[in-house]
Protein backbone atom coordinates (compact mmCIF):
# COMPACT_ATOMS: atom_id res chain seq x y z
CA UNK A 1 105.55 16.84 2.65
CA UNK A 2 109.39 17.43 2.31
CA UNK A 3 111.54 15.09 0.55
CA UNK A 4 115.15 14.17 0.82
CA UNK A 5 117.24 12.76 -1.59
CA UNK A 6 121.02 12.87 -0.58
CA UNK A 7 123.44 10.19 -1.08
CA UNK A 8 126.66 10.00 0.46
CA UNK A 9 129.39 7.10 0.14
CA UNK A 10 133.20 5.92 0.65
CA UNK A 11 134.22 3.29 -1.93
CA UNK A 12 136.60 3.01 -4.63
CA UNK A 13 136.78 2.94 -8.37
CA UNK A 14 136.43 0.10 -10.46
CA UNK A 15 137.80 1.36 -13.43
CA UNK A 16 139.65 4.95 -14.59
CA UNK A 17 137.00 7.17 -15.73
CA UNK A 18 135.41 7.26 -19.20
CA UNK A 19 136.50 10.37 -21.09
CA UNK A 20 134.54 12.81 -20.25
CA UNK A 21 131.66 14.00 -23.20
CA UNK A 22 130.58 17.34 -24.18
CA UNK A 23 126.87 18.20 -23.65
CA UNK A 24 124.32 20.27 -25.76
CA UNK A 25 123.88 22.43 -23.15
CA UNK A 26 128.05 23.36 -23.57
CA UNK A 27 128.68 21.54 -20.17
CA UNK A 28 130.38 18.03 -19.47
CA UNK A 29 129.25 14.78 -18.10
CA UNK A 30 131.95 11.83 -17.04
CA UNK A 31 130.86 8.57 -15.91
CA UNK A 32 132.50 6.08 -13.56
CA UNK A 33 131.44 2.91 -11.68
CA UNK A 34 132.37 2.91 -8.13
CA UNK A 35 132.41 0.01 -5.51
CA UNK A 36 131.28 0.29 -1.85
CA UNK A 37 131.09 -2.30 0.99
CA UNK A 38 130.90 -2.43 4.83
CA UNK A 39 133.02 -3.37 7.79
CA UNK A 40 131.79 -5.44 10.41
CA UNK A 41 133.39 -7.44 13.40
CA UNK A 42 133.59 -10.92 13.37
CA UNK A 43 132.21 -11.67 17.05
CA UNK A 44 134.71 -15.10 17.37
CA UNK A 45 137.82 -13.46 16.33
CA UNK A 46 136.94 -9.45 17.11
CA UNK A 47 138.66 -8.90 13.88
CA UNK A 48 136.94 -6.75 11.49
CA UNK A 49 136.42 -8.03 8.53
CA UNK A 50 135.45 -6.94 4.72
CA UNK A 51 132.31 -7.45 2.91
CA UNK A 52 132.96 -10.32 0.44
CA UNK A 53 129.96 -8.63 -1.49
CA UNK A 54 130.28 -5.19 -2.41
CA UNK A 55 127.44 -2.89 -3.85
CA UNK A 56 129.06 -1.42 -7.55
CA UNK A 57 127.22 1.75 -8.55
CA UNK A 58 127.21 3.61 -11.67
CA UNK A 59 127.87 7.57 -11.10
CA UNK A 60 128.04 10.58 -13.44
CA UNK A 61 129.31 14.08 -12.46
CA UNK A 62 128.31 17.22 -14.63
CA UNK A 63 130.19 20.12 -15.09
CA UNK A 64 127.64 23.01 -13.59
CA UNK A 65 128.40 26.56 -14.98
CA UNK A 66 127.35 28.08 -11.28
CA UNK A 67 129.91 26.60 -9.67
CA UNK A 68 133.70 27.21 -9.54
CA UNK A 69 135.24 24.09 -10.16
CA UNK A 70 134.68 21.17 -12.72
CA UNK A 71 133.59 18.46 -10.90
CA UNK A 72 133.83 16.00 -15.01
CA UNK A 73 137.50 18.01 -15.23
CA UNK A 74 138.95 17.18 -11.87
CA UNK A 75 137.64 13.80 -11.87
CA UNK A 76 139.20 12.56 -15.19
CA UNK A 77 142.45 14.23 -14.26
CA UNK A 78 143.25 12.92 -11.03
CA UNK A 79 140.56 10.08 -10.17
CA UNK A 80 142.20 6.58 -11.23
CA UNK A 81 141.00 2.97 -11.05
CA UNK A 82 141.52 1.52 -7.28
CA UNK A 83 141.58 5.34 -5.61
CA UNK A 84 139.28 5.47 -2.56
CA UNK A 85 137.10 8.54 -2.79
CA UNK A 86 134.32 10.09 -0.89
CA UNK A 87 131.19 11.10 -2.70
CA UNK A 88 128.12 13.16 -1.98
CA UNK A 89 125.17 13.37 -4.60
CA UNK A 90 121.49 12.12 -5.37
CA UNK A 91 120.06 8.90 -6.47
CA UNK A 92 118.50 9.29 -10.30
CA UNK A 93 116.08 6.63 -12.29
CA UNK A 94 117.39 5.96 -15.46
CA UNK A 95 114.64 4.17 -17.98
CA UNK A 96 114.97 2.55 -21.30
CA UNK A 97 113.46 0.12 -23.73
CA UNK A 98 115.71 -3.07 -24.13
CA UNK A 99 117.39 -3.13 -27.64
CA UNK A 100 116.88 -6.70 -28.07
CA UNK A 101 113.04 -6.69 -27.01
CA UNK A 102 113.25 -7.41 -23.69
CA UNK A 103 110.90 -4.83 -22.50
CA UNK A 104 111.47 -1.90 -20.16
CA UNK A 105 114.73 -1.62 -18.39
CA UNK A 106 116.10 0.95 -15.65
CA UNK A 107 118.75 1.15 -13.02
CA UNK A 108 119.76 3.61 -10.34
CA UNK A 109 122.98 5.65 -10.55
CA UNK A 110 124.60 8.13 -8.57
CA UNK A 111 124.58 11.92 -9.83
CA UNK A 112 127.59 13.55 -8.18
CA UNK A 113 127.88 16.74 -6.55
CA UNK A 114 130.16 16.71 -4.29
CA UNK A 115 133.62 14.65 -3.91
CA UNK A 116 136.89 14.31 -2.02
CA UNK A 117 139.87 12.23 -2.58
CA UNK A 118 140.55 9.84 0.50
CA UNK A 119 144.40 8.96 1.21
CA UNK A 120 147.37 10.44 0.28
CA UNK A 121 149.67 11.01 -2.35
CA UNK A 122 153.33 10.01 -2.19
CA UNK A 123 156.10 12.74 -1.50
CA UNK A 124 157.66 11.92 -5.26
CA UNK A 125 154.33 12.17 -6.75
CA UNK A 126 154.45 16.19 -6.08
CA UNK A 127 152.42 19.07 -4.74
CA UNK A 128 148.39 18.64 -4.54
CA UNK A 129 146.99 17.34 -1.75
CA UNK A 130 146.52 19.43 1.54
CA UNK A 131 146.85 18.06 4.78
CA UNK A 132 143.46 16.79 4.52
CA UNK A 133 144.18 14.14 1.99
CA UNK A 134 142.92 15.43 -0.80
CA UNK A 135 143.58 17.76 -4.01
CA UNK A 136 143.63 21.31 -3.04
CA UNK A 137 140.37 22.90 -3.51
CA UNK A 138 138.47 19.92 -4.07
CA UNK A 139 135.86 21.30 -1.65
CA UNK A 140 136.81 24.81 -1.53
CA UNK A 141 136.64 26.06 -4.88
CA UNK A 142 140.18 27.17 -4.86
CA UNK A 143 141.98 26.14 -8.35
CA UNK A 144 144.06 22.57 -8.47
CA UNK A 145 147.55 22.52 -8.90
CA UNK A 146 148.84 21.98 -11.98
CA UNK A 147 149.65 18.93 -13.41
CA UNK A 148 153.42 18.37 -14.08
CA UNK A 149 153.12 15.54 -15.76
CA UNK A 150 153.90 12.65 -12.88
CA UNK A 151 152.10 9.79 -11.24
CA UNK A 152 150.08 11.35 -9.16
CA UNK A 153 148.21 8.31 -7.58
CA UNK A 154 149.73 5.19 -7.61
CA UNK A 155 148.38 1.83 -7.75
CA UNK A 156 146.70 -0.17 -4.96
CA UNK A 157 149.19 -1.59 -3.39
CA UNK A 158 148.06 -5.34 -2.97
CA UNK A 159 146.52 -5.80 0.10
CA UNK A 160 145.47 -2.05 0.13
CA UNK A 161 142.14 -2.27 -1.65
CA UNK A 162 140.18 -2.10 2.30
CA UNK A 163 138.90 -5.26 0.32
CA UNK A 164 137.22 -4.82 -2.56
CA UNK A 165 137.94 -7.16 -5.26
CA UNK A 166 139.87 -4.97 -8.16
């Protein structure tokens, strides 16, 4: 019987990313919690309104030495706390025995393999995004732009969050 285990999401990012860390195997891993909710209309008003409950999800993105791009790499340089992003990748089990005694523990996470950036960048904030919305070559392989230094992605604007509380 074929499985299928493919996992595909719009939120936002709780935090900036953790510094990305250097495996065995020579590749990277960065880790970042992300926060999704739904839409739905509220039938009095018609108005749509946010989920006051958001799902937040733990995700990780290796660096894969197949590929042409560096998924760990183009995360911690232009990902930032508040940017909406779109993210494609499998769910993963991760298992451990409590520190304090409290018996097994696991939780499910996100392993990215895919990702685009959602939005756009302000004209001041320079070069980098095509018309799509996103940095160039996040989903083409083509090489990112290089980094001169500014603000890329401002803050959230209040108001701007599409909801979720951060």
């Amino acid at each position: 019987m074929a499985t299928l285990n493919k996992v595909m999401l719009i939120g936002r990012l709780t935090d900036n990313p953790d510094a990305p860390r250097t495996l065995p195997s020579g590749g990277t891993v960065v880790k970042f919690r992300f926060a999704v909710g739904r839409s739905r209309k509220n039938p009095q008003t018609g108005q749509w309104e946010n989920d006051p409950n958001p799902l937040y999800i733990d995700c990780e993105a290796f660096s894969r030495p197949d590929s042409k791009r560096n998924l760990p790499d183009l995360i911690t340089q232009y990902a930032k706390k508040g940017d909406a992003l779109y993210i494609e990748g499998r769910l993963q089990l991760d298992q451990w025995e409590d520190k304090n005694g409290g018996g097994k523990r696991s939780k499910h996470k996100v392993v990215v393999e895919n990702l685009e950036f959602l939005g756009s960048r302000t004209p001041e904030g320079g070069g980098g995004f095509s018309g799509g919305g996103r940095p160039a070559g996040s989903r083409t392989g083509a090489p990112l732009p290089p980094d001169d230094g500014g603000d890329d992605y401002p803050d959230a604007e209040a108001g701007d969050n599409g909801g979720i509380p951060f």
